[in-house]
C-alpha atoms as a PDB file:
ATOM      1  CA  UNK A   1     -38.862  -8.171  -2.060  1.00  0.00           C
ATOM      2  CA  UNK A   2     -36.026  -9.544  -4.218  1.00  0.00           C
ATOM      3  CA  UNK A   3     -36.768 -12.638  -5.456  1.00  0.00           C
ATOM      4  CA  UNK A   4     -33.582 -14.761  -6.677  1.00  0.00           C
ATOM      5  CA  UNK A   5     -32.808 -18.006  -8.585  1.00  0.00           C
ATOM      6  CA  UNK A   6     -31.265 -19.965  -5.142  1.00  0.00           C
ATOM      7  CA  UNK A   7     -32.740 -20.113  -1.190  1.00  0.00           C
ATOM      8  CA  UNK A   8     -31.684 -17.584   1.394  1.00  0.00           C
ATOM      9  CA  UNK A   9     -32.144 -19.494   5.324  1.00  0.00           C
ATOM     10  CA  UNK A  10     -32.047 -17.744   8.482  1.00  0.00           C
ATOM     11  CA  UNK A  11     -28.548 -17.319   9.233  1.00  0.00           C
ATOM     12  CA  UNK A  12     -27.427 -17.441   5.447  1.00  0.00           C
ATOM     13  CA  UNK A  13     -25.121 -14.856   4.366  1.00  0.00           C
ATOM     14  CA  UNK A  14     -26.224 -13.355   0.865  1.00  0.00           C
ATOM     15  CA  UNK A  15     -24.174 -11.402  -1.292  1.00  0.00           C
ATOM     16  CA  UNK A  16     -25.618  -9.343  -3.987  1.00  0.00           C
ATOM     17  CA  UNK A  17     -24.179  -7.322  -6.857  1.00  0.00           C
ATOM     18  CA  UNK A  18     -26.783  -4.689  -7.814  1.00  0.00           C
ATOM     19  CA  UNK A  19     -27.330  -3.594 -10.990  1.00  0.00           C
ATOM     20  CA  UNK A  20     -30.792  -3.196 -12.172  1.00  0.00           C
ATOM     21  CA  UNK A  21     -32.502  -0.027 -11.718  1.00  0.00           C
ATOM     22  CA  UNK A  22     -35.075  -1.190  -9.660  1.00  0.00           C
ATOM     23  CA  UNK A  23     -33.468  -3.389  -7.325  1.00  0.00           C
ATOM     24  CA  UNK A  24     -31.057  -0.001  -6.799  1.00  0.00           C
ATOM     25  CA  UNK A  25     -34.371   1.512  -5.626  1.00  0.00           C
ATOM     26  CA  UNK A  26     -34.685  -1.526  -3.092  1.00  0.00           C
ATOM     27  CA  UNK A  27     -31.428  -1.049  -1.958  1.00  0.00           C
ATOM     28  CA  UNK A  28     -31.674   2.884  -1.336  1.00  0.00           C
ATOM     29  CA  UNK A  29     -34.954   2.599   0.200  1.00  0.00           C
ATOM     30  CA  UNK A  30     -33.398  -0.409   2.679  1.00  0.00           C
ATOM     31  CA  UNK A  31     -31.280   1.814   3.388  1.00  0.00           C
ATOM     32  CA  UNK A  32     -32.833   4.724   4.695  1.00  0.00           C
ATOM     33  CA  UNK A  33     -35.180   2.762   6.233  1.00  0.00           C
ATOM     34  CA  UNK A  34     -34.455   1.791  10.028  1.00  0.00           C
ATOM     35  CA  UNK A  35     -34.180  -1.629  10.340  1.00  0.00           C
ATOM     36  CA  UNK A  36     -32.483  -2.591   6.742  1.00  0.00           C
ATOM     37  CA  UNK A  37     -34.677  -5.305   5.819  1.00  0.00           C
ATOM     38  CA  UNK A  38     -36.409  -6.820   2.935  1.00  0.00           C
ATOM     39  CA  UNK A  39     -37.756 -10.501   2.049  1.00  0.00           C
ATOM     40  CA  UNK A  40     -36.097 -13.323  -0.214  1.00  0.00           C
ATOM     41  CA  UNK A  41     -38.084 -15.879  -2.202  1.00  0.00           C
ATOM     42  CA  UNK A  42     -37.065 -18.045  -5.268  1.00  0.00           C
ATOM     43  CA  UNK A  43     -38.144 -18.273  -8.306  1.00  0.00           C
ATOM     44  CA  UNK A  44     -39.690 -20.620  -9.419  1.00  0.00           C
ATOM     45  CA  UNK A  45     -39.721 -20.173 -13.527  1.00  0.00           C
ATOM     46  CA  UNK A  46     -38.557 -17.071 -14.996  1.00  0.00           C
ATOM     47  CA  UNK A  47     -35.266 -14.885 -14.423  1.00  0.00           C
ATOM     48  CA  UNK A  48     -33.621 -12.631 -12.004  1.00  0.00           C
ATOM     49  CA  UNK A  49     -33.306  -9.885 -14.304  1.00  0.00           C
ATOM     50  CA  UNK A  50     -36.568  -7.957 -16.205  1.00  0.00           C
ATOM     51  CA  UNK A  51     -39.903  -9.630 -14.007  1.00  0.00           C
ATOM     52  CA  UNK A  52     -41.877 -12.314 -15.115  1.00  0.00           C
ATOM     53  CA  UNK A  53     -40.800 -14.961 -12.944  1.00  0.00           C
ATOM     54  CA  UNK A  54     -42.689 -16.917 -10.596  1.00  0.00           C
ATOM     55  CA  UNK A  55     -42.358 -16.827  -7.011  1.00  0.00           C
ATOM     56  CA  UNK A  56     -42.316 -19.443  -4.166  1.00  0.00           C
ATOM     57  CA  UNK A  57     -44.592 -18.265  -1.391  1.00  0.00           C
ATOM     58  CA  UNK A  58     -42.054 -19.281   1.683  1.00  0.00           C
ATOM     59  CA  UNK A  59     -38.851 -16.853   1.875  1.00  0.00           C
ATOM     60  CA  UNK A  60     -36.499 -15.803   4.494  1.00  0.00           C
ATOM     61  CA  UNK A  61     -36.471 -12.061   5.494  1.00  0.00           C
ATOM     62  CA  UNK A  62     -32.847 -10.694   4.873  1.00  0.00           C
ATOM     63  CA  UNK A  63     -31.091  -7.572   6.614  1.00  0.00           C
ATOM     64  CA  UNK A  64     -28.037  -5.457   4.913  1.00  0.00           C
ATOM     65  CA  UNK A  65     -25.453  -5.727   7.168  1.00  0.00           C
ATOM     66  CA  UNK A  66     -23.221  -3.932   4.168  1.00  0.00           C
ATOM     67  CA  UNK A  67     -23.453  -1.845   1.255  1.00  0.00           C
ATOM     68  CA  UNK A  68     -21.073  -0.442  -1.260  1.00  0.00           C
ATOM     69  CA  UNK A  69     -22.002   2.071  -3.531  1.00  0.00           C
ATOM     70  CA  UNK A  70     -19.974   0.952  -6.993  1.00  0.00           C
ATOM     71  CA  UNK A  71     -19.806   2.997 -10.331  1.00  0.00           C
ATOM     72  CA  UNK A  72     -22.729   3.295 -12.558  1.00  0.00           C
ATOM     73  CA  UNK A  73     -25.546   3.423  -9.317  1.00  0.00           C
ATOM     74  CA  UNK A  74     -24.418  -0.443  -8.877  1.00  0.00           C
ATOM     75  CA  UNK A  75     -24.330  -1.250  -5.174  1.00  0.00           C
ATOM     76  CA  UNK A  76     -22.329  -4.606  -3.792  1.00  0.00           C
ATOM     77  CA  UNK A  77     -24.645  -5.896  -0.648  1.00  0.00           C
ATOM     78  CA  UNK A  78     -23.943  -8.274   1.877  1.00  0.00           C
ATOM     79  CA  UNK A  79     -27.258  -9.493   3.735  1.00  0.00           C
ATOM     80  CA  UNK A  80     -27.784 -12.184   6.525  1.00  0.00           C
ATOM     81  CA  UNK A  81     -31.196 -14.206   6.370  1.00  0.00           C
ATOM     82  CA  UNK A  82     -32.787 -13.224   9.778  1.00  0.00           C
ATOM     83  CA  UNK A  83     -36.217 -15.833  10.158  1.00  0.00           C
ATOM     84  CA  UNK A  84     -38.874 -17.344   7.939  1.00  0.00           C
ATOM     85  CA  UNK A  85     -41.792 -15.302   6.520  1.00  0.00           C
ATOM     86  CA  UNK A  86     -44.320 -16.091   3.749  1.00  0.00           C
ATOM     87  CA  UNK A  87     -45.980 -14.116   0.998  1.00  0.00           C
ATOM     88  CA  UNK A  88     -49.790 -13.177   1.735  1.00  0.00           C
ATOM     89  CA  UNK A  89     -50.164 -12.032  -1.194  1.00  0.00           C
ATOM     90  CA  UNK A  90     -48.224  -9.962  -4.014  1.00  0.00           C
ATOM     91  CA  UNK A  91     -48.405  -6.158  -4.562  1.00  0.00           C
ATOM     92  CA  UNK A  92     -47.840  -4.165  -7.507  1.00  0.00           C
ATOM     93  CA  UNK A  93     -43.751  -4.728  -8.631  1.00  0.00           C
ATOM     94  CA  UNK A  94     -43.380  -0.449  -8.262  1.00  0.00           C
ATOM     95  CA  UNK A  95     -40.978   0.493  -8.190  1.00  0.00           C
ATOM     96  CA  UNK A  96     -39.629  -2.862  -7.222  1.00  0.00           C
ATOM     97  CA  UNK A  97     -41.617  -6.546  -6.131  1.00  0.00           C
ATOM     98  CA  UNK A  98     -43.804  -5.507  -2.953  1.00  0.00           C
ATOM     99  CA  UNK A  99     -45.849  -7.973  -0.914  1.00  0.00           C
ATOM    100  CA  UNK A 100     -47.857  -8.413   2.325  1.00  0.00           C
ATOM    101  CA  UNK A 101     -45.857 -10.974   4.491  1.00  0.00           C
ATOM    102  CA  UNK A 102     -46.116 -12.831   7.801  1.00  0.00           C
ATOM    103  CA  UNK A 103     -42.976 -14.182  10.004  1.00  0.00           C
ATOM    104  CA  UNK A 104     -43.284 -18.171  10.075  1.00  0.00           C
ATOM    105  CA  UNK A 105     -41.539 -19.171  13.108  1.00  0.00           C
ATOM    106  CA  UNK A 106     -40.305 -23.173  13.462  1.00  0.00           C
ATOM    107  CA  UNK A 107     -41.960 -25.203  15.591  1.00  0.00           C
ATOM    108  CA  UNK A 108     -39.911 -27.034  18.017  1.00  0.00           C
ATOM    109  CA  UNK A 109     -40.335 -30.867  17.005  1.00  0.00           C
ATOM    110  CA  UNK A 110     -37.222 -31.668  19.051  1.00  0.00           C
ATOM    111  CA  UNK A 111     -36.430 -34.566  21.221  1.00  0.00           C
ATOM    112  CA  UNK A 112     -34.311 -36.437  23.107  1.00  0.00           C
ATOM    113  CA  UNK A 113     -32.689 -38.087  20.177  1.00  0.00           C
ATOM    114  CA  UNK A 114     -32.453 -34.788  18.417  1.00  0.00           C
ATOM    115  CA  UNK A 115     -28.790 -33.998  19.123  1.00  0.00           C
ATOM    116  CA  UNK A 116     -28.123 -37.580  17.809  1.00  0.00           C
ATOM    117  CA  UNK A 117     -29.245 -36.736  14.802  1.00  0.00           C
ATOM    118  CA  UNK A 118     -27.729 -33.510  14.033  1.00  0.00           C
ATOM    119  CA  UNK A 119     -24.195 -35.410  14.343  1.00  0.00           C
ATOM    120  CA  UNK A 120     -25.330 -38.157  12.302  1.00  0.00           C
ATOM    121  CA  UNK A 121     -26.788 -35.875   9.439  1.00  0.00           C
ATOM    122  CA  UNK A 122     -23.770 -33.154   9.934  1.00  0.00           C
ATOM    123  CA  UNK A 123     -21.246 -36.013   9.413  1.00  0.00           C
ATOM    124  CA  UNK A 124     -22.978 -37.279   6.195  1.00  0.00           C
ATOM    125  CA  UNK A 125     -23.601 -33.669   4.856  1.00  0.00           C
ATOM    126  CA  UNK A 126     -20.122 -33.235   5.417  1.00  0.00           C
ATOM    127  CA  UNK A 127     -18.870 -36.533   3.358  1.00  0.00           C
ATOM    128  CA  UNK A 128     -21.163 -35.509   0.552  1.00  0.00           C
ATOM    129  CA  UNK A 129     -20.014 -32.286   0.174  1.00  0.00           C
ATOM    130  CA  UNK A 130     -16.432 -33.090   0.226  1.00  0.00           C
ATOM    131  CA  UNK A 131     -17.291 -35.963  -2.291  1.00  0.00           C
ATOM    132  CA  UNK A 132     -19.239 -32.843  -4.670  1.00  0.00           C
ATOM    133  CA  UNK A 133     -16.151 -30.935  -4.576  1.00  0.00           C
ATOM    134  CA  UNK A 134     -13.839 -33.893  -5.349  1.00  0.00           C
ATOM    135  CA  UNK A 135     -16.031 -34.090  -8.231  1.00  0.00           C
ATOM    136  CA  UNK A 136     -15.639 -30.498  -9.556  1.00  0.00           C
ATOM    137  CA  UNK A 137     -19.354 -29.408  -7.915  1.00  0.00           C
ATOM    138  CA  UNK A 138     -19.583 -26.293  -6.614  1.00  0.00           C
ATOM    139  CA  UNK A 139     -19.969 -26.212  -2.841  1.00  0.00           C
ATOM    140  CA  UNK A 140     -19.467 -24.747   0.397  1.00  0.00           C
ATOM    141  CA  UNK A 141     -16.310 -26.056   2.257  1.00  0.00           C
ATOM    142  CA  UNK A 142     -16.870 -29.017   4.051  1.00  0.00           C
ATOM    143  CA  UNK A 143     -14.937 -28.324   7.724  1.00  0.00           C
ATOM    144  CA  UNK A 144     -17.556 -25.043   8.025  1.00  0.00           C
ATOM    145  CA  UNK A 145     -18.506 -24.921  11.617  1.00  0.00           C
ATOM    146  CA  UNK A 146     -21.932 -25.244  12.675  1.00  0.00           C
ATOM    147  CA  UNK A 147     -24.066 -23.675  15.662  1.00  0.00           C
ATOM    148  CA  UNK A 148     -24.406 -25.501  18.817  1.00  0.00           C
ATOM    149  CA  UNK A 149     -28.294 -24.741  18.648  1.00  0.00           C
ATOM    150  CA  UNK A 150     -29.967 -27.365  16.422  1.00  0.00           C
ATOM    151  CA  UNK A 151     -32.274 -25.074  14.816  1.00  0.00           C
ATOM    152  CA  UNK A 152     -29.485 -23.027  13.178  1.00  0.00           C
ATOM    153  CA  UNK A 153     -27.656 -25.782  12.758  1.00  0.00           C
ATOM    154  CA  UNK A 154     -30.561 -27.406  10.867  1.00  0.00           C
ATOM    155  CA  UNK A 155     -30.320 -24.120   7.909  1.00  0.00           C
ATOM    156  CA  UNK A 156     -26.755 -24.458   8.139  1.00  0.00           C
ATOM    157  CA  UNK A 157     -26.785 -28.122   6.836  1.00  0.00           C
ATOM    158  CA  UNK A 158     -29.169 -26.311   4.000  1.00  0.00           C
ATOM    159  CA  UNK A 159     -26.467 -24.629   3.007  1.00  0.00           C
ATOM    160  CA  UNK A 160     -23.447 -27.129   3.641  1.00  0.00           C
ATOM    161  CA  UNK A 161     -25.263 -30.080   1.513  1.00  0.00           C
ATOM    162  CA  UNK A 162     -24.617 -30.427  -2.064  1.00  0.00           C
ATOM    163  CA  UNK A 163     -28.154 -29.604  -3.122  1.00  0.00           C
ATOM    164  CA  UNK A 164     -30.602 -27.997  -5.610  1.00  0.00           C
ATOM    165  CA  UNK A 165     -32.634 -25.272  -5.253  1.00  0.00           C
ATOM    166  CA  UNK A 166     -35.900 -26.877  -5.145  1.00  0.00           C
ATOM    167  CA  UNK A 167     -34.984 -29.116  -2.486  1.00  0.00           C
ATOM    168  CA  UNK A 168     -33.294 -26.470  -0.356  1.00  0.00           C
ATOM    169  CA  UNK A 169     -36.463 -24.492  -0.680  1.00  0.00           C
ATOM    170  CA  UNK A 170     -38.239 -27.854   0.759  1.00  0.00           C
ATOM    171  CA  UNK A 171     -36.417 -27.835   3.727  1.00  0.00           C
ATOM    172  CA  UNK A 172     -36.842 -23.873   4.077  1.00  0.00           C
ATOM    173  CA  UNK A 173     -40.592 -24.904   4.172  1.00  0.00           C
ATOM    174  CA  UNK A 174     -40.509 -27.850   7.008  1.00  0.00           C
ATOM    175  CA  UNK A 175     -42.230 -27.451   9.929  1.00  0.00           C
ATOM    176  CA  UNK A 176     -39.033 -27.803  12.656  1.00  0.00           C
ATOM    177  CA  UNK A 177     -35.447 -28.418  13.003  1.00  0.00           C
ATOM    178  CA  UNK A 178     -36.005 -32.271  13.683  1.00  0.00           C
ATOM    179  CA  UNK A 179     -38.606 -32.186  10.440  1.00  0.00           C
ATOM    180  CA  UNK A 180     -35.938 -30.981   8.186  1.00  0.00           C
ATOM    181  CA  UNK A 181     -32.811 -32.848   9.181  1.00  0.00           C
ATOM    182  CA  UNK A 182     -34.899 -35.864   8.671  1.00  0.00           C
ATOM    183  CA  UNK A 183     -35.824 -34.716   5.366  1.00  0.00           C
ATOM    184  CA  UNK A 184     -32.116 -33.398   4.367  1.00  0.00           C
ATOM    185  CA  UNK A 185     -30.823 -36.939   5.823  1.00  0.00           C
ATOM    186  CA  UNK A 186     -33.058 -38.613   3.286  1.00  0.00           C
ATOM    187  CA  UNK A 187     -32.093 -36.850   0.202  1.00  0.00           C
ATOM    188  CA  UNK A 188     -28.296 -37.370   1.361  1.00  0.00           C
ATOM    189  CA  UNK A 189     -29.002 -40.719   0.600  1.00  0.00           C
ATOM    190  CA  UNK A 190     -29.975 -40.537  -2.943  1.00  0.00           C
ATOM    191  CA  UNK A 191     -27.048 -37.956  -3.657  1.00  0.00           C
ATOM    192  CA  UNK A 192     -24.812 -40.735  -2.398  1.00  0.00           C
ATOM    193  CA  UNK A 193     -26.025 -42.815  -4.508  1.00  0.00           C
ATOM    194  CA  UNK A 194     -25.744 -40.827  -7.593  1.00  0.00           C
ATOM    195  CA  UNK A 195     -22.064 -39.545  -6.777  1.00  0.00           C
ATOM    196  CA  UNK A 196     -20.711 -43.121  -5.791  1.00  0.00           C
ATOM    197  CA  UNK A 197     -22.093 -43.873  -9.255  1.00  0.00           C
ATOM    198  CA  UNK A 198     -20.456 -40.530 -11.074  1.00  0.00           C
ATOM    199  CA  UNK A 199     -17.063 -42.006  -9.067  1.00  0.00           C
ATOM    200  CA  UNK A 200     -17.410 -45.526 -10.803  1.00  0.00           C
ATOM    201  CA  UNK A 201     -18.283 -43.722 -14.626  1.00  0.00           C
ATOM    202  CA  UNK A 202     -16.427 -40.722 -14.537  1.00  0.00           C
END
């Protein structure tokens, strides 16, 4: 388990630079091991570096698609988010965090007004996004293509929206694709609120 101060989703693209000693051991033991594989939560209060942080339960299981061995034992990683799983329950953190988990599939809460809705919600993620980087936010480009699919195009918009951790890791945790554009369209609102406001009091 590596547990990390932002979300992973399923499709995500992570990219890690390695350094502690026993997130090295993760790495090498990913590694050797057949299918590459290992889970992402965030925390929730405490740091990246040393333990004693607090998890979130709900996490996306991540597999190395490519590792660089640097100087010093340091490894660069690049890591897609593969599906949803949740913690069971923690292990010992030896020689890295371990834990019990179980895949969380989405349920599929789509209907016939579903496709509607992903080009209503991908237009305004797509406004507020440009509108964050206009405003010196950091953010993902705004013209990033989506999936056709609208469950990976509902993580995608995870990514693509101008949002905080804790309410990325809320939509993580909905139940569906429909669930969680309805719930990303919703805090869209508020964020244009607050930027048209940052526009008029800059």
């Amino acid at each position: 388990m590596f547990p990390l101060g932002n979300v992973l989703v399923p499709g995500g693209v992570l990219q890690l630079h390695v350094f502690e000693p026993r997130y090295q051991s993760l790495v090498k033991d990913c590694v050797a091991a057949e299918d590459h594989e290992f889970g992402v939560v965030l925390i929730d209060r405490g740091h990246e570096v040393g333990g004693d942080d607090q998890r979130r339960p709900m996490g996306t299981v991540a597999r190395m698609v490519q590792v660089a061995e640097l100087d010093g034992g340091r490894y660069a990683v690049i890591a897609i988010g593969m599906r949803r799983m949740r913690v069971s329950v923690w292990l010992l953190d030896d020689p890295y965090p371990l834990a019990d988990v179980d895949d969380v599939p989405d349920v599929d809460d789509t209907d016939q007004d579903s496709d509607e809705m992903l080009r209503a919600v991908t237009a305004r993620a797509r406004r507020s996004a440009a509108l964050a980087l206009e405003l010196g936010d950091e953010g993902n480009e705004p013209g990033t293509e989506l999936a056709d699919d609208v469950l990976t195009a509902s993580y995608q918009l995870i990514d693509l929206a101008p949002i905080g951790a804790a309410d990325a890791y809320d939509l993580l945790c909905a139940a569906g694709p429909l669930a969680r554009m309805k719930a990303l369209d919703e805090l869209l609102v508020g964020v244009e609120v607050i930027n048209a406001f940052r526009l008029q009091n800059p």
